[in-house]
Protein backbone atom coordinates (compact mmCIF):
# COMPACT_ATOMS: atom_id res chain seq x y z
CA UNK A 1 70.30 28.80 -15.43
CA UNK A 2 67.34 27.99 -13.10
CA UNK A 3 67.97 26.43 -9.81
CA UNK A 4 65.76 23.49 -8.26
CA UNK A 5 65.53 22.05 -4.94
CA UNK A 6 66.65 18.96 -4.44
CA UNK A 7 64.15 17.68 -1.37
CA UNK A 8 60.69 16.73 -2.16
CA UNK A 9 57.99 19.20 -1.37
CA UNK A 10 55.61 17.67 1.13
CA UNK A 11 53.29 20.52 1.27
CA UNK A 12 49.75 20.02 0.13
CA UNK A 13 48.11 22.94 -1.56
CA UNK A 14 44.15 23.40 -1.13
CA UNK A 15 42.73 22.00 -4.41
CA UNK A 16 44.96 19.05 -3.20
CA UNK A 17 43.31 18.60 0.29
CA UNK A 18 40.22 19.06 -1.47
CA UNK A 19 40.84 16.40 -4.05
CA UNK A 20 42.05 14.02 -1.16
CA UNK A 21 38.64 14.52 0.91
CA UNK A 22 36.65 13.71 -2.29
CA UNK A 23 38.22 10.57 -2.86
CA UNK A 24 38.19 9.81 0.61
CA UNK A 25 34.21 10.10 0.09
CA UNK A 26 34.40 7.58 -2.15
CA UNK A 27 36.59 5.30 -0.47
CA UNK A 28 34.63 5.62 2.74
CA UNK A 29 30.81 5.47 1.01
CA UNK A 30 31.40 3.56 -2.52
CA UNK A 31 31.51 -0.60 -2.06
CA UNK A 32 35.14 -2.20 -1.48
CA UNK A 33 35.94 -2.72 -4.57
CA UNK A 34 34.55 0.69 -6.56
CA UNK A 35 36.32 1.89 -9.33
CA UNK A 36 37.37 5.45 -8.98
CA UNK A 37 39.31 7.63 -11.76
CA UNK A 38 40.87 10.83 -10.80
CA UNK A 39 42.20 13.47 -13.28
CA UNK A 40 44.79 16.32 -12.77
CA UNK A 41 46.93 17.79 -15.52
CA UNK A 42 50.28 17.44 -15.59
CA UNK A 43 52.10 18.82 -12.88
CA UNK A 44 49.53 19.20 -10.67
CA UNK A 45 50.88 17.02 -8.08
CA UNK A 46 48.83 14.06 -8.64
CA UNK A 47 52.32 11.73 -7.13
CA UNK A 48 51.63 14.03 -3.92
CA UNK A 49 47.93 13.82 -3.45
CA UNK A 50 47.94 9.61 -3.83
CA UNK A 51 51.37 9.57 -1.40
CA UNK A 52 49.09 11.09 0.61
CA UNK A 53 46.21 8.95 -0.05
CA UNK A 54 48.11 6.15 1.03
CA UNK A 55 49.63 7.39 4.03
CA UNK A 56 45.86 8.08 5.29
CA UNK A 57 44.12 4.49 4.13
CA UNK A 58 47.08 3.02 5.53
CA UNK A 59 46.63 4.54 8.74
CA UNK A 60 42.87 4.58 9.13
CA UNK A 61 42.06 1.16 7.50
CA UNK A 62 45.52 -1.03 8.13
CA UNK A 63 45.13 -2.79 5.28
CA UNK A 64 47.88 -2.81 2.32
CA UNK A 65 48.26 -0.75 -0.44
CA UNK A 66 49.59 -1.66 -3.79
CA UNK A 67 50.67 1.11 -6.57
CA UNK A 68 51.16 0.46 -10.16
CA UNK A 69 53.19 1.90 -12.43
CA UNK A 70 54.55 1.29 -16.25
CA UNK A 71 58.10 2.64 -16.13
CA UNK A 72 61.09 2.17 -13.67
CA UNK A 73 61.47 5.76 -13.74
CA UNK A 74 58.23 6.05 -12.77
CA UNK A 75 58.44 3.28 -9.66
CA UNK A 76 61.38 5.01 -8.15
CA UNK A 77 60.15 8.32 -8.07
CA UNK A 78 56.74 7.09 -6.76
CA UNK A 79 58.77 4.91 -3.80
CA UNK A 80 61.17 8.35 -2.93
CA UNK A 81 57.48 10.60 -3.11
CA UNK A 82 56.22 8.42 -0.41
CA UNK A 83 58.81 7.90 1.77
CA UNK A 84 58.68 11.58 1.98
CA UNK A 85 55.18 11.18 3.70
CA UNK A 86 56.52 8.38 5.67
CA UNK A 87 55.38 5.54 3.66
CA UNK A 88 57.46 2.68 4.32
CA UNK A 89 56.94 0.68 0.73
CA UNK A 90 59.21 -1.72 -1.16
CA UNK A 91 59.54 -1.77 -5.27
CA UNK A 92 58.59 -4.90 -7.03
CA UNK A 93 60.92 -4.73 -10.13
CA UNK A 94 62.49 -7.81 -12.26
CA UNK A 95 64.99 -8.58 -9.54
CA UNK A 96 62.15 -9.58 -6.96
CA UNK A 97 61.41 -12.92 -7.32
CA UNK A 98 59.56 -13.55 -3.86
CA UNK A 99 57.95 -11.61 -1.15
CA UNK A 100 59.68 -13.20 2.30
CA UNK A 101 59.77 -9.72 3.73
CA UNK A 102 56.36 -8.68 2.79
CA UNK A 103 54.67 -8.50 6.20
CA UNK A 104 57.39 -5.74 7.14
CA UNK A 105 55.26 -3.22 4.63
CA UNK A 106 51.99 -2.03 4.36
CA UNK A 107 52.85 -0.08 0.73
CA UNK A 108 54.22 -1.86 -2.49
CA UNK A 109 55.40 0.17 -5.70
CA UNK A 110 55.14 -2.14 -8.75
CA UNK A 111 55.93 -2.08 -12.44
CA UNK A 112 53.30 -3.11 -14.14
CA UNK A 113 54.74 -6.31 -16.10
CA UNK A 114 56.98 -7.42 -13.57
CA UNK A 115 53.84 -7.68 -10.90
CA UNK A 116 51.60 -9.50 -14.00
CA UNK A 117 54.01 -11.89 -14.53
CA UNK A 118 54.91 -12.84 -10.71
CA UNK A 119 51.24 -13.13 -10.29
CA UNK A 120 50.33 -15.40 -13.06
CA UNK A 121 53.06 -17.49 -12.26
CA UNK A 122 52.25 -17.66 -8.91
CA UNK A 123 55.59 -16.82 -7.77
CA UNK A 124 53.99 -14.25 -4.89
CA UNK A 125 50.88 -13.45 -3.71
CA UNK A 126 50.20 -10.11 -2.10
CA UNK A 127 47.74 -10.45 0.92
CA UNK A 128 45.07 -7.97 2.46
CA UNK A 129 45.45 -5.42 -0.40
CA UNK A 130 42.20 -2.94 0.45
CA UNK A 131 43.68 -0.05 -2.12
CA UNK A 132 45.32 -0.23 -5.21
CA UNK A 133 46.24 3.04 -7.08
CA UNK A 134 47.46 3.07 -11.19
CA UNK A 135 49.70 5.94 -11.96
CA UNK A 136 48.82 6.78 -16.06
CA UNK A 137 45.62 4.99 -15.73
CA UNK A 138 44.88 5.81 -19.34
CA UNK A 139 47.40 2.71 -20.39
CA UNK A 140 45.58 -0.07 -20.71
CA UNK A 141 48.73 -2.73 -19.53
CA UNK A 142 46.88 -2.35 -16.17
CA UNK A 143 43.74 -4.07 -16.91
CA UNK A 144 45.27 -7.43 -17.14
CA UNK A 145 46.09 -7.34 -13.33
CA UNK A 146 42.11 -6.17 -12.36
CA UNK A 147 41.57 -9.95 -11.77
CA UNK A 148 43.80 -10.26 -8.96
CA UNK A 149 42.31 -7.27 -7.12
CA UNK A 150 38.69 -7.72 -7.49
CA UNK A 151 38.14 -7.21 -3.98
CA UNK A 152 39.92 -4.45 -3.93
CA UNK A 153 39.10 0.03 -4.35
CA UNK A 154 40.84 0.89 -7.84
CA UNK A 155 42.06 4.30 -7.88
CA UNK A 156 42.92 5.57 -11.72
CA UNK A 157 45.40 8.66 -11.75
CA UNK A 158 45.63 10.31 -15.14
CA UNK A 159 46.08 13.84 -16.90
CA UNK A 160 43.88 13.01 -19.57
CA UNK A 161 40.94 10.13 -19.13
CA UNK A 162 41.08 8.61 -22.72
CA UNK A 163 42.29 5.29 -23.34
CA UNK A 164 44.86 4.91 -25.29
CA UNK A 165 43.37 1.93 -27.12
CA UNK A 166 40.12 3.19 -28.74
CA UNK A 167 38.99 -0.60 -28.27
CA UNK A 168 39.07 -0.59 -24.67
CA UNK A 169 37.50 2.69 -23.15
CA UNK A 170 37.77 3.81 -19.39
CA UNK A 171 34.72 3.90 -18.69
CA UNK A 172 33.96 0.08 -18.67
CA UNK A 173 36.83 -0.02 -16.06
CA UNK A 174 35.89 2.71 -14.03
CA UNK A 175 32.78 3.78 -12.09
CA UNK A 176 33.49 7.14 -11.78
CA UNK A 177 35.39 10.21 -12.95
CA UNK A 178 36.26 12.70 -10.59
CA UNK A 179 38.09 15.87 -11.95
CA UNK A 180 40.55 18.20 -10.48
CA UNK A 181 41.58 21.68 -11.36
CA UNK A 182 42.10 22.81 -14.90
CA UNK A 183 44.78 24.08 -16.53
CA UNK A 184 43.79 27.82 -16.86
CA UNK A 185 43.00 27.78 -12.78
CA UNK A 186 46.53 26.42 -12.11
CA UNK A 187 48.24 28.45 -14.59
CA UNK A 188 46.08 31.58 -12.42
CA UNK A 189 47.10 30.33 -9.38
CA UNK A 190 50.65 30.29 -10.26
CA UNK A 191 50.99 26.67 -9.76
CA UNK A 192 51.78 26.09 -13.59
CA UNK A 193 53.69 28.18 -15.97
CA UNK A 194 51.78 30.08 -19.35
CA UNK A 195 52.31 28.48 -22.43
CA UNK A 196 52.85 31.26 -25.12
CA UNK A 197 52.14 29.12 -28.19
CA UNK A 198 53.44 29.59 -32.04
CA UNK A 199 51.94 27.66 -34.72
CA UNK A 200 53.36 27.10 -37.66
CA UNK A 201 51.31 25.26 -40.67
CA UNK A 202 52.56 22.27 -42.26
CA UNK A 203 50.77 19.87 -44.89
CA UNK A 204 50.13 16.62 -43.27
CA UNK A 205 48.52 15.23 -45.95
CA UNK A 206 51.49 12.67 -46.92
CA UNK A 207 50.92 11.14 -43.55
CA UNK A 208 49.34 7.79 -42.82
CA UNK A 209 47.59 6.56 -39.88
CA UNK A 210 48.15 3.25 -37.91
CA UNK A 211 45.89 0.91 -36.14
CA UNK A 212 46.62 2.58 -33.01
CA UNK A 213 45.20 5.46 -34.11
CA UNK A 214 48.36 8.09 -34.52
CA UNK A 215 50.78 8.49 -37.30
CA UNK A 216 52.77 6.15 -38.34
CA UNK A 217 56.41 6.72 -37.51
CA UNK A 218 57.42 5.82 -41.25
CA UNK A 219 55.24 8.35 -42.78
CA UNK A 220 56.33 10.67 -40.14
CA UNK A 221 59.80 10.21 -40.97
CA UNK A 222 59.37 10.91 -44.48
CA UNK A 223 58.31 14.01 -44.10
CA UNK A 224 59.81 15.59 -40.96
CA UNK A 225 63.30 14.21 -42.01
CA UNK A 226 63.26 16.21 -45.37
CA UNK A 227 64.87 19.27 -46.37
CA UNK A 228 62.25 21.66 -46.01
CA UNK A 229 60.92 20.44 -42.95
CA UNK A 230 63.95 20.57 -41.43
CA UNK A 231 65.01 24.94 -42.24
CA UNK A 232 61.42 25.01 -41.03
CA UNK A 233 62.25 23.80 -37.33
CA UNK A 234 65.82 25.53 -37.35
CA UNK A 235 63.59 28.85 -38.57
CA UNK A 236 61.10 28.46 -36.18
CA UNK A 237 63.62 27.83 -32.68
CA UNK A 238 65.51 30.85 -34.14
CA UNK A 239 62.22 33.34 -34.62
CA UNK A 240 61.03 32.20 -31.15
CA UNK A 241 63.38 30.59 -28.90
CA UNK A 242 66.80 31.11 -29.90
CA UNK A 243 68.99 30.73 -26.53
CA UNK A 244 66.16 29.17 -24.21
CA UNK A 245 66.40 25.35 -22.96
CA UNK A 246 64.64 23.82 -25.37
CA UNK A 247 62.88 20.06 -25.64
CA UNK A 248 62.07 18.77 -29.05
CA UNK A 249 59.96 15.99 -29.44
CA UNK A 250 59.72 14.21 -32.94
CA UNK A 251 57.98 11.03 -34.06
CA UNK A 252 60.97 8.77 -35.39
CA UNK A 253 64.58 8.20 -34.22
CA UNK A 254 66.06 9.22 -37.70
CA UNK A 255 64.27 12.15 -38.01
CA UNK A 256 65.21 13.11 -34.21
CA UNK A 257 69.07 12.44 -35.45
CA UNK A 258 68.83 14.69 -38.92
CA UNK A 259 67.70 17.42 -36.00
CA UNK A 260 70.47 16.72 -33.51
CA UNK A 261 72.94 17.12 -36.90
CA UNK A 262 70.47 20.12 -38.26
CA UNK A 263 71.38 21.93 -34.64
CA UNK A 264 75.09 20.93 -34.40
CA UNK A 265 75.91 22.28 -37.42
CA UNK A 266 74.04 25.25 -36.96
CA UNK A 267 76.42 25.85 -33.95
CA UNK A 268 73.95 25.00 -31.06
CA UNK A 269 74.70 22.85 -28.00
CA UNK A 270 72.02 19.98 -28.40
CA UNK A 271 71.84 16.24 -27.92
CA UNK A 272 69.72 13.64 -28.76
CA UNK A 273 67.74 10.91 -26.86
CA UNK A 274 65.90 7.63 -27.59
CA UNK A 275 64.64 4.57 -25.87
CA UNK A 276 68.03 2.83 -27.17
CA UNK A 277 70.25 4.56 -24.97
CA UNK A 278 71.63 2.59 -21.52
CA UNK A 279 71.00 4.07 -18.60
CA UNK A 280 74.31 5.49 -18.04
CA UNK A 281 74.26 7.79 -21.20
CA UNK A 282 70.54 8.92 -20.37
CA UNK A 283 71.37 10.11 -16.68
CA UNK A 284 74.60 11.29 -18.81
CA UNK A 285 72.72 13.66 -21.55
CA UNK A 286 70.02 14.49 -18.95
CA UNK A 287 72.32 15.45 -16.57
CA UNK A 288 74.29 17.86 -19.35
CA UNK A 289 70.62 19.15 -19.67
CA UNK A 290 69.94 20.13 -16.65
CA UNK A 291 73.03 22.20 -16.60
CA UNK A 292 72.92 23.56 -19.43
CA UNK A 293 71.11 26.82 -20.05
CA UNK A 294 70.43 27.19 -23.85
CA UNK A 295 70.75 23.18 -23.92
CA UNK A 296 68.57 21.65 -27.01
CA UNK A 297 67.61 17.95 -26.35
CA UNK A 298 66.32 16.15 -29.41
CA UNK A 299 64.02 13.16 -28.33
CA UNK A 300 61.83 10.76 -29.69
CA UNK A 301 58.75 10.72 -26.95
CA UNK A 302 60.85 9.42 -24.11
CA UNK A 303 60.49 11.98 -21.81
CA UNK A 304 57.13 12.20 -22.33
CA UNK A 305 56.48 10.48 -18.83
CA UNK A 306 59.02 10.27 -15.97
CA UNK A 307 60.60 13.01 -16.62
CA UNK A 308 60.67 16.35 -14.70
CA UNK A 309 62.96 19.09 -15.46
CA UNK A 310 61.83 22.45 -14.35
CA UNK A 311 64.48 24.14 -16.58
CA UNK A 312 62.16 23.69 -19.51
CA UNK A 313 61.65 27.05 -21.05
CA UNK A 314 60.72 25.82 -24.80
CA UNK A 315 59.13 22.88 -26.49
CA UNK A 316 58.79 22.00 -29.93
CA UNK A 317 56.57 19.70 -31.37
CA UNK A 318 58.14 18.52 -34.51
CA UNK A 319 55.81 16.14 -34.74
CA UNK A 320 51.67 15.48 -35.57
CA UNK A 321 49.95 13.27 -33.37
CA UNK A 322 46.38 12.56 -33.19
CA UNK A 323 46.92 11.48 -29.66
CA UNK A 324 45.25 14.02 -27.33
CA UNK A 325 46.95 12.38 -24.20
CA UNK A 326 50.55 12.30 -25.77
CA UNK A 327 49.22 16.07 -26.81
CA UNK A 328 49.28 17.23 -23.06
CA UNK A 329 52.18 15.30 -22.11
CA UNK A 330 54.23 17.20 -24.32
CA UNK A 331 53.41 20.84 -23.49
CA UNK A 332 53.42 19.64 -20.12
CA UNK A 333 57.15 18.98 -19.66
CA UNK A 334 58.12 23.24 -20.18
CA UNK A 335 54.48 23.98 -17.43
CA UNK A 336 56.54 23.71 -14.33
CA UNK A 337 56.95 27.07 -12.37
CA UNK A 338 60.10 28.10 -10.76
CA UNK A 339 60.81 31.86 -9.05
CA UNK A 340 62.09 33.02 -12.10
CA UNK A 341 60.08 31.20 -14.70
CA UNK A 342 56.16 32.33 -14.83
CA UNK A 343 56.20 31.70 -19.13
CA UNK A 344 57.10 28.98 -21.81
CA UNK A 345 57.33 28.99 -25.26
CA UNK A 346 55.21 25.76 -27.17
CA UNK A 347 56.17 25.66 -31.14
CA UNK A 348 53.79 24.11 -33.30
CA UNK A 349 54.96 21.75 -36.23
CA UNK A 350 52.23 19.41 -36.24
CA UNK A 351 49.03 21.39 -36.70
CA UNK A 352 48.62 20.10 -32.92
CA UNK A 353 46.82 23.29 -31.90
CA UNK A 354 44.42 23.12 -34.56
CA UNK A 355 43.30 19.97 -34.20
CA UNK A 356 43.33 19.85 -30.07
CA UNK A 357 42.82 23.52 -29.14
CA UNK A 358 45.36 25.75 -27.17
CA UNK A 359 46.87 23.92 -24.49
CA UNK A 360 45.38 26.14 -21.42
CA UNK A 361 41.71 25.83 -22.86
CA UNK A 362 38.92 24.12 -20.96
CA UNK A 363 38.10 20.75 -21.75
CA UNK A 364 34.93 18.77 -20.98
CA UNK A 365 36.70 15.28 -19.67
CA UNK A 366 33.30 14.01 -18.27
CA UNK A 367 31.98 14.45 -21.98
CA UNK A 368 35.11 12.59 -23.50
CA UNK A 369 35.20 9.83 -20.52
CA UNK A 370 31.41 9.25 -21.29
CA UNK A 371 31.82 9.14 -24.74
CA UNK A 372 35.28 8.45 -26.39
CA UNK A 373 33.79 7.65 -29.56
CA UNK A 374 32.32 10.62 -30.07
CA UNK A 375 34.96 12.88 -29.10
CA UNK A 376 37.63 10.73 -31.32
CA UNK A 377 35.28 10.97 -34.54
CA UNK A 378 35.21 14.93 -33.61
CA UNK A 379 39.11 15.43 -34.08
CA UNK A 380 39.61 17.27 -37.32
CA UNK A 381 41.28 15.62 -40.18
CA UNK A 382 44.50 17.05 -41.96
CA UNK A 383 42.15 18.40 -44.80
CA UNK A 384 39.77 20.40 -42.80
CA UNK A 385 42.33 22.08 -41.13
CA UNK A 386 44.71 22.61 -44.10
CA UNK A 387 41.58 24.11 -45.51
CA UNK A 388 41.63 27.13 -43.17
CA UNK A 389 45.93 28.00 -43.67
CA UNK A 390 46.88 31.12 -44.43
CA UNK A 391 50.24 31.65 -45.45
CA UNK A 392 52.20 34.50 -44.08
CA UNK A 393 55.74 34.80 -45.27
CA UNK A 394 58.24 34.72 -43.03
CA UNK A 395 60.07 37.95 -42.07
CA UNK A 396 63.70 36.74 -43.29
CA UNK A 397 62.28 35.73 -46.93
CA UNK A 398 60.14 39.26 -46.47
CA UNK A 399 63.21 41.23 -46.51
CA UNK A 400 64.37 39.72 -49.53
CA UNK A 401 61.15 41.01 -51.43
CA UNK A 402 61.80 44.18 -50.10
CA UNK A 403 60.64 46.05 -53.50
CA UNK A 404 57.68 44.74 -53.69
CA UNK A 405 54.99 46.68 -51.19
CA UNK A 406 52.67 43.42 -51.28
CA UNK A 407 52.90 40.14 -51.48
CA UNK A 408 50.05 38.45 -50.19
CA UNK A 409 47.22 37.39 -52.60
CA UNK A 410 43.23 37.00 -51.74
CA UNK A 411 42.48 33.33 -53.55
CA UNK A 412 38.61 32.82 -52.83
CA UNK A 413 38.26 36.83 -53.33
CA UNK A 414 39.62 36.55 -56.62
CA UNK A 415 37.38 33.24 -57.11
CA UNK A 416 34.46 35.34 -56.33
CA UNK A 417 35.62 37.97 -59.05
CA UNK A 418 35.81 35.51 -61.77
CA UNK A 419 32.56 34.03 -61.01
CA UNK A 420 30.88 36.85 -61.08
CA UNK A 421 32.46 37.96 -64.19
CA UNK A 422 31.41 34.75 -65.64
CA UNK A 423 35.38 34.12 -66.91
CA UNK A 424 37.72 30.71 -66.52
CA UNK A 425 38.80 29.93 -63.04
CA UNK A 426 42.17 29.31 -64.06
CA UNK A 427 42.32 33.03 -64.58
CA UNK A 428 43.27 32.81 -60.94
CA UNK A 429 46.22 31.10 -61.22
CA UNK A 430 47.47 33.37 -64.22
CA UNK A 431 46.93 36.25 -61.59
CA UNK A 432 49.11 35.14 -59.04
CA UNK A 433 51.43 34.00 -61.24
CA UNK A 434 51.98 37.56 -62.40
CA UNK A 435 52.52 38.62 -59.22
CA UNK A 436 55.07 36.39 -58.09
CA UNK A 437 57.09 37.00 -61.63
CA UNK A 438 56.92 40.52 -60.64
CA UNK A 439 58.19 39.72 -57.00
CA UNK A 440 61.27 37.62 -58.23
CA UNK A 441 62.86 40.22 -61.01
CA UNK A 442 61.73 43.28 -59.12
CA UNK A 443 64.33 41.82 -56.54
CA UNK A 444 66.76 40.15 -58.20
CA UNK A 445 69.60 41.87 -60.39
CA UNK A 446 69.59 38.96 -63.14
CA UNK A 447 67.43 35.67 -64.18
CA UNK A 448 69.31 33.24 -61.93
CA UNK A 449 68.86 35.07 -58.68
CA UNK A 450 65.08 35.85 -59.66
CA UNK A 451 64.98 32.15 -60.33
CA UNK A 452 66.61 30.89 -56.89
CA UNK A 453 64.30 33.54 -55.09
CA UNK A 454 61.58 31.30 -57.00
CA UNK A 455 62.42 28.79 -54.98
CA UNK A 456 61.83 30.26 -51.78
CA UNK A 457 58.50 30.95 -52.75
CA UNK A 458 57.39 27.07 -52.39
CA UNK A 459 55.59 27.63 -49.58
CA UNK A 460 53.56 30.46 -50.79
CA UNK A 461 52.74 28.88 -53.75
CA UNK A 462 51.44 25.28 -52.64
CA UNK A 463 49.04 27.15 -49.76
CA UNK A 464 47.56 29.60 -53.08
CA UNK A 465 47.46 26.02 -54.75
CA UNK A 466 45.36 24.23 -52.15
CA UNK A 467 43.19 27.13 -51.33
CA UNK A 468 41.91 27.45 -55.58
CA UNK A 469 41.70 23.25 -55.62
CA UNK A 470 39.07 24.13 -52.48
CA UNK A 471 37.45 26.60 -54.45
CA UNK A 472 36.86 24.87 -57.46
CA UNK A 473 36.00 21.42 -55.18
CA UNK A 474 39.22 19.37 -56.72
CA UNK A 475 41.25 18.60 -54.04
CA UNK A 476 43.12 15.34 -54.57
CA UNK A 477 46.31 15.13 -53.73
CA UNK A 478 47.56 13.97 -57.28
CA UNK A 479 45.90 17.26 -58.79
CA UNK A 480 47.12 19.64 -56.32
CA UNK A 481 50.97 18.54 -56.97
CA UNK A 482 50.35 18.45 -60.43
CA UNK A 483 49.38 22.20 -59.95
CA UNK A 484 52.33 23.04 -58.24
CA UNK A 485 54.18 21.65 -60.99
CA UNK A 486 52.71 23.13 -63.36
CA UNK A 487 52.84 26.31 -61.64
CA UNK A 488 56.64 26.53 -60.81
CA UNK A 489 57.26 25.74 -64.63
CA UNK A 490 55.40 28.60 -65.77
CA UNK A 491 56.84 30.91 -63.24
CA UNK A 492 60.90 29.88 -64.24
CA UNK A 493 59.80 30.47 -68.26
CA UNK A 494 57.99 33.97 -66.90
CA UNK A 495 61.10 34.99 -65.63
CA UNK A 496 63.22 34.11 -68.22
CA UNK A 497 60.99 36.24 -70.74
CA UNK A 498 61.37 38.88 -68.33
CA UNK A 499 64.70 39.55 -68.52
CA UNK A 500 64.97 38.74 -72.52
C-alpha cells in the first residue's frame, strides 16, 4: 500500500512560478475588472498556484479576495490550501447567515449557491473585493454571481476550458485564455504519473443523447447493467488490473450496484459510492479505500472533483461520455505520482479514447476556447468509430478454440473478392459462417457444447455483421440485428447437421 503525507506541500515548482508571474501580468497591466482564464490539467497544482495568487494580491494590493467554489469538499480543501500559505480566509457555507466578522479577513472561500443566494437576498454584502478566483470555471453556476463583481479581476481556473453548457461558451465570459503545461510535459517531468491505456470496443449505438449533450443515464443503464456488459468489465479488470486499487466510474447508480454485486461475488474487496450516501458512510468507504491495497470502489461520477487519492493505480471507465471535461477528470484521479508509483492503468469501456484521443496527447485549448462549436461538431459519432472495430478474441475464449489455427476473418477483403468475381455479397456471410461451424465442432466433443461455444462467439459475430452492413452501405440498426439473428440461427442448424 502507498503511503501519503499528510501536510500540504507548499513548494512551488517552476512552471508554477511561471504561471503566477503571467497572471500577475495581467492583473498588473489588464483593466480592474479583466477577465482572465487559466488552464492546468488535473493535478497540476492549480489549488497551489491561486493560494499563492492570493497571498501576493493580498499583500501587494490590500484589497479582498473572494474564491468560488461548487462543492463543500471543494471549499474546505481550498480554505486548509491557503492557510498553508498563510491566508487567513473564512468559508461562506449554508450556516453563515451574516458577515459581522468580515473586516477580520482579507480572503473568503465560498460555495457557489450559498454566496448567490446571500447576495440576492441581501443578507451580506462583501466590500472592497479587487480579485475573485472560480475554481472549475468551466461550470457555468458561476456566471450568475458576475453581476456582483463587475468591478472586480475574474480569474477562471479549469483543466479543460469548455463549458459545460454548449449554450453558454467561455469565451463570452472571459477575455483571455492563458495555458499552462500539458500533460505529456508533466508526465516528463515526473510531476504526473503515465497512463498505460486499454481499450476495449463496445457498441454504443443503443445509446441516446440528452439536452446536455452526454448520454443519458437511462440509456446508459440499459446497456452497461446487462449481462454481457457486465463479464466484459469483470474480464477486462482481470486481463489488466487484477490486484491494483482500482476506481470505476459508471454512468447510473444501478448499473454502479450490479458492479459492486458483479465484484463481490467474484470474491473482490470493492464498495460502492453515490451522491446518496451521508457524509459519515462516504469518509467511511473512502477511508476503507485508502487503506486498502487491491480496494475496488464502484462510483457513479462523484469523485470526479474533490477527490484526491494518490493510491489510485487503475481506472475504469465503464461508461461513454461525450463530455471531454468529465473525460479528463476521470483519468485524472489514478495521474498522481508517489515514490513508488511512476504508471497507471486507464480501461476503456466507452470508446472514450476513440472519440477524445489518448489521454497524454496534445490538445489545442486556444482552438477549442475560440471555437467550441466547432470542436463539439468535430467529436466522432458512435457510427464512425464503430466503423473502424476490429475484433480480436479474447485470450480465455482463444484457448477454447484451441484446434482451430485461425480464427479471424478479413470482411471488406472478402467484399473485394466477390465484387470482383461479380458473385452475391451474401456469399460473405455464408463464408464466415463456415468458418465458425468449423470452429465450434472442431472443439467441442458433441452438438451441445459446440452449440454453447456458439454462444461465446457473439461478439465476433456482430463486429463481422457491422463491418459487411458497411460494405454493402446498409447500416441501420434494425437490419444489422436482424443479421445477427439470422446469422446465429443458421450457425445452431450448421452444427446440428454436423454432427448428424
Amino acid at each position: 500500500m502507498y503511503t501519503i503525507e499528510e501536510e500540504e506541500k507548499k513548494e512551488l515548482y517552476d512552471y508554477q512560478k511561471g504561471a503566477i508571474d503571467q497572471i500577475f501580468d495581467r492583473i498588473n497591466n489588464c483593466p480592474p475588472n479583466y477577465h482572465l482564464l487559466y488552464q492546468l490539467p488535473t493535478g497540476g497544482g492549480k489549488t497551489v498556484i491561486f493560494s499563492e495568487i492570493v497571498r501576493r494580491y493580498i499583500q501587494e494590493r490590500g484589497k479582498k479576495v473572494v474564491v468560488l467554489t461548487h462543492r463543500i469538499e471543494l471549499s474546505k480543501q481550498t480554505s486548509k490550501m491557503l492557510r498553508g500559505f498563510k491566508v487567513k480566509n473564512k468559508i461562506i457555507n449554508s450556516h453563515v447567515k451574516e458577515l459581522p466578522d468580515q473586516d477580520e479577513y482579507m480572503c473568503f472561500v465560498a460555495m457557489v449557491e450559498t454566496l448567490k443566494n446571500r447576495l440576492y437576498d441581501k443578507k451580506l454584502e462583501i466590500k472592497d473585493v479587487g480579485l475573485v478566483i472560480i475554481d472549475e470555471a468551466h461550470y457555468n453556476s458561476f456566471r450568475k454571481l458576475l453581476s456582483f463583481f463587475k468591478k472586480s479581476f475574474i480569474l477562471g481556473v479549469t483543466a479543460t476550458p469548455l463549458s459545460s453548457n454548449i449554450k453558454l461558451p467561455m469565451k463570452d465570459n472571459y477575455n483571455e485564455l492563458i495555458t499552462g503545461e500539458a500533460i505529456r510535459t508533466l508526465i516528463d517531468k515526473g510531476f504526473l504519473a503515465k497512463a498505460e491505456t486499454h481499450t476495449y470496443d463496445v457498441g454504443l449505438t443503443s445509446l441516446k443523447i440528452g439536452i446536455n449533450g452526454d448520454y443519458t443515464v437511462k440509456s446508459s443503464e440499459a446497456l452497461y447493467s446487462n449481462l454481457d456488459m457486465q463479464e466484459k468489465l469483470l474480464t477486462a479488470y482481470e486481463e489488466q488490473c487484477k490486484g491494483k486499487k482500482t476506481l470505476i466510474f459508471n454512468n447510473g447508480i444501478n448499473t454502479s450496484w450490479y458492479v459492486y454485486e458483479l465484484f463481490r461475488e467474484a470474491g473482490y474487496p470493492v464498495r460502492h459510492l453515490d451522491n446518496t450516501h451521508s457524509n459519515k458512510d462516504r469518509k467511511e468507504i473512502l477511508k476503507w479505500f485508502k487503506n486498502t491495497p487491491d480496494a475496488i470502489l464502484s462510483s457513479v461520477s462523484i469523485l470526479t472533483t474533490g477527490f484526491d487519492e494518490p493510491t489510485v493505480e487503475s481506472i475504469i471507465l465503464n461508461r461513454a461520455t461525450r463530455s471531454l471535461t468529465l473525460y479528463f477528470q476521470m483519468i485524472g484521479r489514478g495521474s498522481r505520482v508517489l515514490p513508488n508509483k511512476e504508471t497507471f492503468s486507464v480501461i476503456d469501456l466507452g470508446n472514450n479514447v476513440a472519440r477524445f484521443g489518448v489521454w497524454s496527447e496534445p490538445v489545442d485549448w486556444q482552438h477549442i476556447f475560440k471555437f467550441p462549436d466547432f470542436y463539439l461538431e468535430s467529436i466522432k459519432d458512435d457510427e464512425e468509430i464503430e466503423r473502424n472495430f476490429m475484433y480480436e478474441m479474447p485470450a480465455k475464449l482463444r484457448e477454447k478454440f484451441g484446434n482451430t489455427d485461425s480464427v479471424t476473418f478479413d470482411v471488406e477483403k472478402e467484399y473485394d473478392l466477390v465484387l470482383k468475381r461479380g458473385q452475391k455479397s451474401k456469399l460473405i456471410l455464408e463464408k464466415s459462417l463456415e468458418q465458425h461451424t468449423r470452429m465450434c465442432v472442431d472443439n467441442s466433443e458433441d452438438a451441445y457444447e459446440a452449440r454453447m461455444l456458439a454462444m461465446e462467439l457473439k461478439d465476433d459475430i456482430e463486429c463481422r455483421i457491422s463491418r459487411y452492413s458497411q460494405c454493402i452501405s446498409k447500416s441501420t440498426k434494425n437490419y444489422r440485428d436482424w443479421l445477427a439473428e439470422d446469422y446465429f440461427r443458421k450457425l445452431r442448424i450448421n452444427i446440428v447437421k454436423e454432427y448428424q
